[in-house]
C-alpha atoms as a PDB file:
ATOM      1  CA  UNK A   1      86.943  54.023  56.674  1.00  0.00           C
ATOM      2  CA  UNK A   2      84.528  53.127  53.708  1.00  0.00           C
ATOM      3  CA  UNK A   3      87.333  53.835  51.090  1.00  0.00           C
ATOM      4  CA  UNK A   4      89.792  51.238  53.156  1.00  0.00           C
ATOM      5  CA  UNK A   5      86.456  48.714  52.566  1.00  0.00           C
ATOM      6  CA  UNK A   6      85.350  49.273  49.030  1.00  0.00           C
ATOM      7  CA  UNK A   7      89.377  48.966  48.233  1.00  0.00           C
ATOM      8  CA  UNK A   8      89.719  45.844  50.754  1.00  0.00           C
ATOM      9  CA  UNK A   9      87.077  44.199  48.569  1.00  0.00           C
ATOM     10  CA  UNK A  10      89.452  43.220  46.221  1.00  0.00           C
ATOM     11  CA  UNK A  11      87.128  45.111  43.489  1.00  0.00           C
ATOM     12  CA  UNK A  12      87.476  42.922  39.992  1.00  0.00           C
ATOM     13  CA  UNK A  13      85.871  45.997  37.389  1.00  0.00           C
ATOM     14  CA  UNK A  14      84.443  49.194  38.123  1.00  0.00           C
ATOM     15  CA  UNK A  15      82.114  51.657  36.328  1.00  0.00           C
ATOM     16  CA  UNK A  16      81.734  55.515  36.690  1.00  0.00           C
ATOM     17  CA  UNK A  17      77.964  56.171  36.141  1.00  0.00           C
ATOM     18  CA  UNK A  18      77.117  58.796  35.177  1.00  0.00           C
ATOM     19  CA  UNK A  19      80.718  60.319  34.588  1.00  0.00           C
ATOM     20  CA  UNK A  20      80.555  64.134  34.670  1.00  0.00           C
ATOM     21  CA  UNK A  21      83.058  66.772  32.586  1.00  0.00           C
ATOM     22  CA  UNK A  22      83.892  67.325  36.161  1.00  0.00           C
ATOM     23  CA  UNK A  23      85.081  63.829  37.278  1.00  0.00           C
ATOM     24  CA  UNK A  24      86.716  63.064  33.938  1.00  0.00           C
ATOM     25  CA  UNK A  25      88.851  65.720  34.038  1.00  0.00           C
ATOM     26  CA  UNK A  26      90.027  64.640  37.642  1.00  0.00           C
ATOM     27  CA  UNK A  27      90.235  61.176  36.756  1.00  0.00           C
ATOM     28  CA  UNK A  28      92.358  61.888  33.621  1.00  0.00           C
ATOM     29  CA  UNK A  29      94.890  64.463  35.824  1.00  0.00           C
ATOM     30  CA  UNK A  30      94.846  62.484  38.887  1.00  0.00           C
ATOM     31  CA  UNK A  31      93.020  64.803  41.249  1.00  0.00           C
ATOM     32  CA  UNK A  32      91.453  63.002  43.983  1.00  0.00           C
ATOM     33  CA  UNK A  33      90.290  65.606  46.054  1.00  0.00           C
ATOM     34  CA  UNK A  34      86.525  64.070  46.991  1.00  0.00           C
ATOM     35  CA  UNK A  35      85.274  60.877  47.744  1.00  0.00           C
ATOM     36  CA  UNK A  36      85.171  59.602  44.320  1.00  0.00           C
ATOM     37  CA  UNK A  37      87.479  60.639  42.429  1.00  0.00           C
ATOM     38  CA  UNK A  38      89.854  59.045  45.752  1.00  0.00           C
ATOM     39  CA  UNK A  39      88.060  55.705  44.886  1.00  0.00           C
ATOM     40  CA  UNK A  40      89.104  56.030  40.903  1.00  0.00           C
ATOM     41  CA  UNK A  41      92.481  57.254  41.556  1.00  0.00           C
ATOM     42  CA  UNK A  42      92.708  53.951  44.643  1.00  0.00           C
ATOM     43  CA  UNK A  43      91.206  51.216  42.139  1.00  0.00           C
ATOM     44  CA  UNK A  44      93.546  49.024  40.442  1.00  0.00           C
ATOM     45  CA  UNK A  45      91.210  47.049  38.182  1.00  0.00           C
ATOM     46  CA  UNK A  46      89.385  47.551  34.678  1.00  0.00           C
ATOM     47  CA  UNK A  47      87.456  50.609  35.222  1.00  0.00           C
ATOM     48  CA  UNK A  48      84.357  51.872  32.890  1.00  0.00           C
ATOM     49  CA  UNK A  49      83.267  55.496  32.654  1.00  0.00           C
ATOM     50  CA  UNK A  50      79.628  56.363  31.307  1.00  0.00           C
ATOM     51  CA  UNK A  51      79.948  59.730  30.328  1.00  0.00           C
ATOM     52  CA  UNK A  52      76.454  62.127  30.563  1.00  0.00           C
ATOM     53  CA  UNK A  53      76.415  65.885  30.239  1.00  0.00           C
ATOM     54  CA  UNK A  54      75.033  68.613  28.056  1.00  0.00           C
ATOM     55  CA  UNK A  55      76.416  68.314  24.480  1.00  0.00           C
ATOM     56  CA  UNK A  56      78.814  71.328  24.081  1.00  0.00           C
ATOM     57  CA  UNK A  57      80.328  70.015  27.394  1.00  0.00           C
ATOM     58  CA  UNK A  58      80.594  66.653  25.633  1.00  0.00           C
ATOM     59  CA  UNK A  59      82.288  68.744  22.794  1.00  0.00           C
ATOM     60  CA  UNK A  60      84.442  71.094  24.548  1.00  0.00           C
ATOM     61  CA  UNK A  61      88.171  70.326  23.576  1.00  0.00           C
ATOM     62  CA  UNK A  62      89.343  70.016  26.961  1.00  0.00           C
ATOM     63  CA  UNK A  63      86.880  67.144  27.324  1.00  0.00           C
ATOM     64  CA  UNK A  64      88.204  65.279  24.415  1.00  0.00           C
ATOM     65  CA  UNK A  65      91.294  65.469  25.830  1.00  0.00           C
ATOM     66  CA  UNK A  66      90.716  64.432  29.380  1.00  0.00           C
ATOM     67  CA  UNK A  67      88.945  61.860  27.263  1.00  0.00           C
ATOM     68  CA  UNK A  68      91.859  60.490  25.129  1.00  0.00           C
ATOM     69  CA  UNK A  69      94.269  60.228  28.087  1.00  0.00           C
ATOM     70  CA  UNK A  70      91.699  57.973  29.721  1.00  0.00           C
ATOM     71  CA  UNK A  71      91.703  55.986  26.966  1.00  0.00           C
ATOM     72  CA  UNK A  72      95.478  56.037  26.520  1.00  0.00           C
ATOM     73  CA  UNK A  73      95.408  54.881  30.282  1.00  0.00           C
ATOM     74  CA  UNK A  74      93.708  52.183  29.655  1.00  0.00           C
ATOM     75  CA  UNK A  75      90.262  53.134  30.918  1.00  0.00           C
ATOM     76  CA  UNK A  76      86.934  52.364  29.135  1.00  0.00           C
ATOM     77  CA  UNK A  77      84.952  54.870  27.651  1.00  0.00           C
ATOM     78  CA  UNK A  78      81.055  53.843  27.460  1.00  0.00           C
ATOM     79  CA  UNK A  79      79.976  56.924  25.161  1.00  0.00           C
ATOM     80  CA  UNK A  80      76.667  59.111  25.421  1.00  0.00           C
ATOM     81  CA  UNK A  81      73.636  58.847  22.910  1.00  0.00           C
ATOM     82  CA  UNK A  82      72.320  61.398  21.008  1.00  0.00           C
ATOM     83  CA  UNK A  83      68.750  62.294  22.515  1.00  0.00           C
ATOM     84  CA  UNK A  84      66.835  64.838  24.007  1.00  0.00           C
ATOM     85  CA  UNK A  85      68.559  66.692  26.723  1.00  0.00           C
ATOM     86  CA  UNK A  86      67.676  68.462  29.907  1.00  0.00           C
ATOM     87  CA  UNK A  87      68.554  71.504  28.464  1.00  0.00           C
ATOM     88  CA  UNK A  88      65.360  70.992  26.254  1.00  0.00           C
ATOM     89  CA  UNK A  89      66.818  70.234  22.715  1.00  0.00           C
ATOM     90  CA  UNK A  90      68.300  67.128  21.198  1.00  0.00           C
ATOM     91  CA  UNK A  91      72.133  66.503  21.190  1.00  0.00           C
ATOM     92  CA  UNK A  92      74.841  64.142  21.838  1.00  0.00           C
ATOM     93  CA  UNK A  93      75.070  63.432  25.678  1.00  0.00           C
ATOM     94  CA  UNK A  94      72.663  61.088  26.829  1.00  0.00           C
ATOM     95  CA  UNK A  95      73.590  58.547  29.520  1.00  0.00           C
ATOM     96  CA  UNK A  96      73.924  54.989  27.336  1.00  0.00           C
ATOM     97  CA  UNK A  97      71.136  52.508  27.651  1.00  0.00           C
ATOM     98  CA  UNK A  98      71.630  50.049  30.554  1.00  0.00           C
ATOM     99  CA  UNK A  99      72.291  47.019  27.896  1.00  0.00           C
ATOM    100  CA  UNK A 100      75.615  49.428  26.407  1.00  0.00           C
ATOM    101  CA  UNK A 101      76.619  49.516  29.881  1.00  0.00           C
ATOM    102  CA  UNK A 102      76.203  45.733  30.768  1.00  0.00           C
ATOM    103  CA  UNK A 103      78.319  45.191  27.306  1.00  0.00           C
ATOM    104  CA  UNK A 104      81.325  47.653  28.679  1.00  0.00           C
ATOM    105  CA  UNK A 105      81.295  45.799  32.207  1.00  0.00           C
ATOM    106  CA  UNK A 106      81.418  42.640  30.392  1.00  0.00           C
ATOM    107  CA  UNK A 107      83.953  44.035  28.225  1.00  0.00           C
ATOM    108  CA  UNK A 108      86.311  45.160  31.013  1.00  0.00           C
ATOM    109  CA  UNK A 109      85.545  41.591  33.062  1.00  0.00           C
ATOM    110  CA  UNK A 110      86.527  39.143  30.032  1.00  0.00           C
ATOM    111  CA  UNK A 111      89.658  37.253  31.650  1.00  0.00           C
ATOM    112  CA  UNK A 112      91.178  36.870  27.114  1.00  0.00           C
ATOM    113  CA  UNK A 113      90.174  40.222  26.288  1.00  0.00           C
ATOM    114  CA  UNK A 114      93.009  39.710  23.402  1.00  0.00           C
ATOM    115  CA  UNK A 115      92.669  36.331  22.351  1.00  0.00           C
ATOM    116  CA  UNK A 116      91.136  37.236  19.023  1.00  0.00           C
ATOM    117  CA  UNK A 117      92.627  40.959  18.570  1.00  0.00           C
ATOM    118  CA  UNK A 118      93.373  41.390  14.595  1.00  0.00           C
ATOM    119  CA  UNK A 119      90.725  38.778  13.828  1.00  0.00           C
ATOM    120  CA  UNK A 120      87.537  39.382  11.797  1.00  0.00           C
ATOM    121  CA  UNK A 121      84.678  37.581  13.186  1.00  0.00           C
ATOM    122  CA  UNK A 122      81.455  37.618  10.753  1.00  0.00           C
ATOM    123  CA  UNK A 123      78.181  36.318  12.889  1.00  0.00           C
ATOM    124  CA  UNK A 124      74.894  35.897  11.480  1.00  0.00           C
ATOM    125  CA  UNK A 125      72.308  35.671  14.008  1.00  0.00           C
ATOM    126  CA  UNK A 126      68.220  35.024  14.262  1.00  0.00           C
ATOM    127  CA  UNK A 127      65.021  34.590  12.066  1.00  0.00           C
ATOM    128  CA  UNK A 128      64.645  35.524   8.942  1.00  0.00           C
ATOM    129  CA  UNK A 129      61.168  35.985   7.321  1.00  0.00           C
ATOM    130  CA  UNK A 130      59.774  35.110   3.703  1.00  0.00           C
ATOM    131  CA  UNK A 131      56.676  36.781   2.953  1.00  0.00           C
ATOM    132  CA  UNK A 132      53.875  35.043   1.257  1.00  0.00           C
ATOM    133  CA  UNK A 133      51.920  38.725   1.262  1.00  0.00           C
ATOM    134  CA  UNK A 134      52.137  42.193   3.516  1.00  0.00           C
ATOM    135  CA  UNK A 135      50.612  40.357   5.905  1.00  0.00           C
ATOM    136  CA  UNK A 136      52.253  36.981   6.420  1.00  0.00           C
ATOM    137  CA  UNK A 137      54.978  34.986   6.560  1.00  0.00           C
ATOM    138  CA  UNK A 138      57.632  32.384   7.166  1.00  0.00           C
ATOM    139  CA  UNK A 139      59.660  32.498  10.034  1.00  0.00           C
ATOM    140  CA  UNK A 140      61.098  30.551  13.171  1.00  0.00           C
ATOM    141  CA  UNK A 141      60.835  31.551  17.185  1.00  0.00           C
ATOM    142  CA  UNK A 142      64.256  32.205  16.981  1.00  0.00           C
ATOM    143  CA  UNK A 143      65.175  35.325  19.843  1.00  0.00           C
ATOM    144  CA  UNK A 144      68.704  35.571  18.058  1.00  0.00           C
ATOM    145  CA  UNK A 145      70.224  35.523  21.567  1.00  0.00           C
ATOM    146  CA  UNK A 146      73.447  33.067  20.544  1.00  0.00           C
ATOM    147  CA  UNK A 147      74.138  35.081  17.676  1.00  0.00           C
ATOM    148  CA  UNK A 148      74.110  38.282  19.797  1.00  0.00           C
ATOM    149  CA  UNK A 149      76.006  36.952  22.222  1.00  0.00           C
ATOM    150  CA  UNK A 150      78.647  35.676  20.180  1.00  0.00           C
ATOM    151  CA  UNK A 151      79.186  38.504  18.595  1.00  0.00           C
ATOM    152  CA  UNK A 152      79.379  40.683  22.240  1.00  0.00           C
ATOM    153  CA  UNK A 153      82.232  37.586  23.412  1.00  0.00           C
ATOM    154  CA  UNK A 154      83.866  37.663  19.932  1.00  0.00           C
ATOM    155  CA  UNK A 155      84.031  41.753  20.662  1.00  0.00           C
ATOM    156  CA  UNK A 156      85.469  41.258  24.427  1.00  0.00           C
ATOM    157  CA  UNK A 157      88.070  38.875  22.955  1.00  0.00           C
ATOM    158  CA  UNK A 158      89.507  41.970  20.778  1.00  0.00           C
ATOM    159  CA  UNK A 159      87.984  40.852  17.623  1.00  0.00           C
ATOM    160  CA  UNK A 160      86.551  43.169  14.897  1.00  0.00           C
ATOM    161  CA  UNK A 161      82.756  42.358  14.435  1.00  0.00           C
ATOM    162  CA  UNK A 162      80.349  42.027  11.586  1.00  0.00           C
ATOM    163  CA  UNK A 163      76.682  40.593  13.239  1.00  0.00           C
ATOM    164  CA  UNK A 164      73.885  40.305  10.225  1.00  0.00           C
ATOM    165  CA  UNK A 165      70.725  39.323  12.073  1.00  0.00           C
ATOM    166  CA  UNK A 166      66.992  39.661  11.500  1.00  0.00           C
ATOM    167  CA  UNK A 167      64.645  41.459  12.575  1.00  0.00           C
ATOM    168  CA  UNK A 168      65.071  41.128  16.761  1.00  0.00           C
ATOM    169  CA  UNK A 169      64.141  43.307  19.587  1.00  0.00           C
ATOM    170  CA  UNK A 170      67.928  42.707  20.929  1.00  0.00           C
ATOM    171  CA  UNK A 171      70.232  45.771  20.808  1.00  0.00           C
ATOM    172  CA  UNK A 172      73.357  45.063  19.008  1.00  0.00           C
ATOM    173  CA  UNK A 173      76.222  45.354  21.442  1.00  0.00           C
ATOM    174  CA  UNK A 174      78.495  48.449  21.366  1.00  0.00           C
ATOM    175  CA  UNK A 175      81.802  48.541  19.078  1.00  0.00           C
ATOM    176  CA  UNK A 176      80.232  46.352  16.248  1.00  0.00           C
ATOM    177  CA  UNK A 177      79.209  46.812  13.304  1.00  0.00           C
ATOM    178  CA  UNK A 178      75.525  45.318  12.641  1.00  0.00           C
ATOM    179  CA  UNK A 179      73.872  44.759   9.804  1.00  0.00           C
ATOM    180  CA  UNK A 180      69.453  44.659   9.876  1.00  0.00           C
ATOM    181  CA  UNK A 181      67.953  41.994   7.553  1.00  0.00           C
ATOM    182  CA  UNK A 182      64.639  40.178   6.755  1.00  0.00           C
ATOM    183  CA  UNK A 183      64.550  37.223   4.216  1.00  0.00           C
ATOM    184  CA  UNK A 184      66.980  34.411   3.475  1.00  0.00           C
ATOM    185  CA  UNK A 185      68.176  36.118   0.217  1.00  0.00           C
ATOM    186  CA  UNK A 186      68.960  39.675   2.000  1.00  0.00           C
ATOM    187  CA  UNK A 187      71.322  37.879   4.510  1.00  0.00           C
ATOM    188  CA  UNK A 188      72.848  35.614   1.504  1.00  0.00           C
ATOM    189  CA  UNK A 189      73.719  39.004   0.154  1.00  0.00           C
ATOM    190  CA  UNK A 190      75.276  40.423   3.286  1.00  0.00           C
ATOM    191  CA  UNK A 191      77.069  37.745   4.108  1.00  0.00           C
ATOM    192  CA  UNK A 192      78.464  37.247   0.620  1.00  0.00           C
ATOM    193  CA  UNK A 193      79.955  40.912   0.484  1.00  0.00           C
ATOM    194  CA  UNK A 194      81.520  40.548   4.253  1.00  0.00           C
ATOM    195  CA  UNK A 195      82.500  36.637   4.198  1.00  0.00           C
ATOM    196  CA  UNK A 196      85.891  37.184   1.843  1.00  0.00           C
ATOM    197  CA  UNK A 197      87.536  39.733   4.623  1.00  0.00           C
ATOM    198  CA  UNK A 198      86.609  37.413   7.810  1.00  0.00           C
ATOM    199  CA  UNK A 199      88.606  35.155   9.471  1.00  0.00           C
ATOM    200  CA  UNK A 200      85.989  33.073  11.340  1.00  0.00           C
ATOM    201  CA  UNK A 201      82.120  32.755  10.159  1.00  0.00           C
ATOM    202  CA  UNK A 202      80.002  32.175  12.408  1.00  0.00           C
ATOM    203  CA  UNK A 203      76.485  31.055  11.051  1.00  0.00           C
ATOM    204  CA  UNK A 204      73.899  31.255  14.626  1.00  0.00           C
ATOM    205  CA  UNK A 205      71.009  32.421  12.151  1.00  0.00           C
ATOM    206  CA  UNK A 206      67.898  30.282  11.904  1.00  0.00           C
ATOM    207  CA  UNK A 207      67.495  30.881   7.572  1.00  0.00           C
ATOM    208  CA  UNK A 208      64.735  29.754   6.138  1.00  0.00           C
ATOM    209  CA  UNK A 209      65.103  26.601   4.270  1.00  0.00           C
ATOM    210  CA  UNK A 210      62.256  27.754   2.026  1.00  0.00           C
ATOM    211  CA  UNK A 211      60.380  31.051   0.760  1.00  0.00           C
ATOM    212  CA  UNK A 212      56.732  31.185  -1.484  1.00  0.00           C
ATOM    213  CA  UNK A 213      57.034  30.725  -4.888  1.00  0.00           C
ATOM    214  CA  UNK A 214      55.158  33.897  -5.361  1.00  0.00           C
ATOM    215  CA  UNK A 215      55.038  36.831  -3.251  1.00  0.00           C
ATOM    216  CA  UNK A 216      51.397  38.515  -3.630  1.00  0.00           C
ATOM    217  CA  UNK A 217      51.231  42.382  -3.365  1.00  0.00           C
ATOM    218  CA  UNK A 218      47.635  42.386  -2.219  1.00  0.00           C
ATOM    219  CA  UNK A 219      46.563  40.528   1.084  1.00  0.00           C
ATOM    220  CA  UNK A 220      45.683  36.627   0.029  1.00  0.00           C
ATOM    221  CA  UNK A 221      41.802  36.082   0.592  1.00  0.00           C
ATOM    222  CA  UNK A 222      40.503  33.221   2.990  1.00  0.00           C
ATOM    223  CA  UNK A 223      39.545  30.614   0.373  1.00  0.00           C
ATOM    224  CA  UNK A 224      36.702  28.175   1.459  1.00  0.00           C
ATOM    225  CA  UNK A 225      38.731  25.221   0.267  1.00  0.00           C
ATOM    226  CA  UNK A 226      42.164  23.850   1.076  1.00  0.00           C
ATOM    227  CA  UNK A 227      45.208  26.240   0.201  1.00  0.00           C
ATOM    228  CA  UNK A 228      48.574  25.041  -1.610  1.00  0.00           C
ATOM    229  CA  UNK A 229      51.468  27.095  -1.209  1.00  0.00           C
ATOM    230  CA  UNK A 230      53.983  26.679  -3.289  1.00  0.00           C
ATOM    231  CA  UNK A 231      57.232  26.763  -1.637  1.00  0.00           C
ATOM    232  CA  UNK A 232      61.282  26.946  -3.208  1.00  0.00           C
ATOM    233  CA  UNK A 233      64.324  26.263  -1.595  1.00  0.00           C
ATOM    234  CA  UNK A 234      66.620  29.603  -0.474  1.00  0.00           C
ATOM    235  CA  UNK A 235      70.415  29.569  -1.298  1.00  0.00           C
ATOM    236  CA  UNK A 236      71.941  27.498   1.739  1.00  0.00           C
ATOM    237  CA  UNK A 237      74.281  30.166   3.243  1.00  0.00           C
ATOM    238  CA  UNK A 238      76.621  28.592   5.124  1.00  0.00           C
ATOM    239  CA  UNK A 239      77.394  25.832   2.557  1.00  0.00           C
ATOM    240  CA  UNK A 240      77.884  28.390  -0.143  1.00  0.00           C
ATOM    241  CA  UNK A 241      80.431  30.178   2.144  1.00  0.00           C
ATOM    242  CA  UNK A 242      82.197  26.924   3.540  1.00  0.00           C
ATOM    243  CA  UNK A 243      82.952  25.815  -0.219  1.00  0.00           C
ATOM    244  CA  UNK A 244      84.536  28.876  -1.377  1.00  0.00           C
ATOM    245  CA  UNK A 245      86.654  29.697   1.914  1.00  0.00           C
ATOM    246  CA  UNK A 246      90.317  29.749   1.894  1.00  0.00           C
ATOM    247  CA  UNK A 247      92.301  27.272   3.979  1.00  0.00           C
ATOM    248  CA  UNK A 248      92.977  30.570   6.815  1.00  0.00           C
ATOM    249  CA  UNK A 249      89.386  30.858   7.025  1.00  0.00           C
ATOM    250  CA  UNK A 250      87.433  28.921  10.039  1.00  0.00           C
ATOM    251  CA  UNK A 251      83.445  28.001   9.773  1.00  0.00           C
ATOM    252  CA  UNK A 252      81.101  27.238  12.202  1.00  0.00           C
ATOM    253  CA  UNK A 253      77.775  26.072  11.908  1.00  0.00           C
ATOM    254  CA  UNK A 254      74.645  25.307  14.532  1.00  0.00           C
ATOM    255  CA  UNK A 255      72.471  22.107  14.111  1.00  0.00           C
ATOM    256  CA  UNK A 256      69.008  21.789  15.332  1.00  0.00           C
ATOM    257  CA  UNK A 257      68.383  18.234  15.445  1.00  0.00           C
ATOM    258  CA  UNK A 258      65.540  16.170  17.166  1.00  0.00           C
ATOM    259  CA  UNK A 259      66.451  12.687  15.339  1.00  0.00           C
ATOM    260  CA  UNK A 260      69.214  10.799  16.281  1.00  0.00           C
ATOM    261  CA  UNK A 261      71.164  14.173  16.598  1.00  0.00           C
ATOM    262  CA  UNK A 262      74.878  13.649  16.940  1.00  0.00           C
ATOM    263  CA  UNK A 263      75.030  11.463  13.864  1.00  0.00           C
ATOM    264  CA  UNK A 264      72.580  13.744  11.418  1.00  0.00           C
ATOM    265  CA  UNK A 265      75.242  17.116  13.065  1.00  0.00           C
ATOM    266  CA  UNK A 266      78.069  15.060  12.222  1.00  0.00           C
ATOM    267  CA  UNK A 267      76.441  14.381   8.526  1.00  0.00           C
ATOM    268  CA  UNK A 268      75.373  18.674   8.196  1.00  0.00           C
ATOM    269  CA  UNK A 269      79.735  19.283   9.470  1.00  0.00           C
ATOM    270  CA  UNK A 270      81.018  17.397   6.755  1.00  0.00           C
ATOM    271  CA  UNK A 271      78.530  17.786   3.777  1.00  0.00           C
ATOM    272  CA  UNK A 272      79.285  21.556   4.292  1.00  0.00           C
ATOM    273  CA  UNK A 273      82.275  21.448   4.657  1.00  0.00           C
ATOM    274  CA  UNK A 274      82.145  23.167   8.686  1.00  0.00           C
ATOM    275  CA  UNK A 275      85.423  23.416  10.590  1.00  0.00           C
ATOM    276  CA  UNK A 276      82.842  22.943  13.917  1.00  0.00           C
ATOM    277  CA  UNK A 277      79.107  22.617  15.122  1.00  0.00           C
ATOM    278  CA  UNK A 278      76.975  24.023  17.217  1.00  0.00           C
ATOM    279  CA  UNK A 279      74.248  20.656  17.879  1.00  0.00           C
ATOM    280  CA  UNK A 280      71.475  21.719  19.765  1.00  0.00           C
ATOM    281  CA  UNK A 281      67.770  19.384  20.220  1.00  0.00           C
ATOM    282  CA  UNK A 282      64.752  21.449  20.762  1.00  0.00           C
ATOM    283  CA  UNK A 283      63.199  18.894  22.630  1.00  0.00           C
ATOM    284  CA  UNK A 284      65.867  18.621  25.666  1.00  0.00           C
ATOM    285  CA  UNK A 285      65.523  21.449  28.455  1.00  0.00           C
END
């Protein structure tokens, strides 16, 4: 009676949490001979497993088998962590964290999960920071939430992923490859040796227009008078990259504006040379 409900729900994406050895090698052979693995063999919709389990059982061949015909099914394989076990010693088998599971449900729900399969999609995403000393510096409250999340839809759409971001207490999703930075000039750099293989470039990062003059090694003293700091302007990194793309390549850029907005966004799209952008204005909710 409860399997003819759960299946009369009309279930849109499922997710096996944790997945044992045990209930992937049913799942993979078709056994249904308990309650659950009934319900998986029943469902007819995107269906996640989370694997968790000691780490030789994670390694044991028939495992990686059982794990490849899943995959070959079309199932989605969410895979372990390395961490310490119950066992008592560290090893690969770990249940993911909750935010690589989220990624996989949202993975299996997207209704174009191919709509950008073969593309390369470069991101950059969040603050960067220009140190005036070890102890201060530059930056924006940027949370580098729209660059992580473009780069998590950009994945779901079948894309392959570069996301270069600063320093953000985000986790990158799963299936990308990310890329931790900290000033202007460190992201220039990444971006430069990624932006020739990408298709689309994405630019969500909030760079620092300027950086000190002169970096001091020692911690700058309170001075009883005023203090000048002498500022200079970073390499603008989406202008660079707009002016030397090829006509396959797309670029998108994100305006924060707070003065007559849609003309100064429409001003920043052409003068870099932007296929699209992003306005946003601080000051509306």
């Amino acid at each position: 009676m409860l399997l003819r409900i759960i299946l009369n729900l009309q279930t849109e994406a499922a997710i096996v949490v944790p997945a044992t050895a045990n209930i992937l090698a049913k799942a993979a052979n078709g056994i249904s001979d308990d309650f659950l693995s009934t319900v998986i063999c029943a469902l007819h919709c995107p269906t996640v497993f989370a694997p968790a389990m000691n780490t030789h059982m994670w390694t044991n061949p028939a495992t990686l088998r059982n794990l490849q015909t899943l995959r070959s099914d079309g199932y989605l394989i969410c895979d372990p962590e390395e961490g310490f076990l119950a066992e008592g010693y560290d090893g690969v088998g770990r249940l993911a964290a909750q935010e690589y599971l989220e990624n996989y449900m949202y993975y299996a729900t997207h209704p174009l999960p191919e709509s950008l399969k073969g593309k390369r999609v470069l991101i950059t995403a969040g603050a960067t920071r220009e140190h005036l000393d070890p102890a201060r510096m530059l930056t924006t409250p940027s949370t580098g939430k729209m660059g992580f999340a473009l780069a998590l839809d950009a994945r779901a759409r079948g894309a392959d992923v570069v996301l270069v971001h600063g320093e953000s207490s985000l986790i990158p999703p799963r299936e990308i490859r990310s890329i931790a930075v900290k000033s202007a000039h460190e992201m220039f750099e990444a971006v430069d040796g990624e932006f020739d293989k990408c298709d689309i470039f994405i630019g969500a990062a909030a760079v620092a227009d300027y950086t000190p003059a002169n970096y001091s090694i020692s911690k700058l003293k309170k001075q009883e008078t005023e203090f000048t700091l002498e500022l200079e302007r970073t390499i603008d990194i989406i202008k660079t990259m707009s002016q030397r793309k090829n006509s396959g390549q797309i670029t998108v850029g994100f305006a924060v504006e707070t003065d007559d907005p849609l003309k100064n966004a429409e001003k920043k799209m052409t003068s870099k040379n932007l296929d699209m952008v992003v306005l946003n204005n601080p000051n509306d909710s």
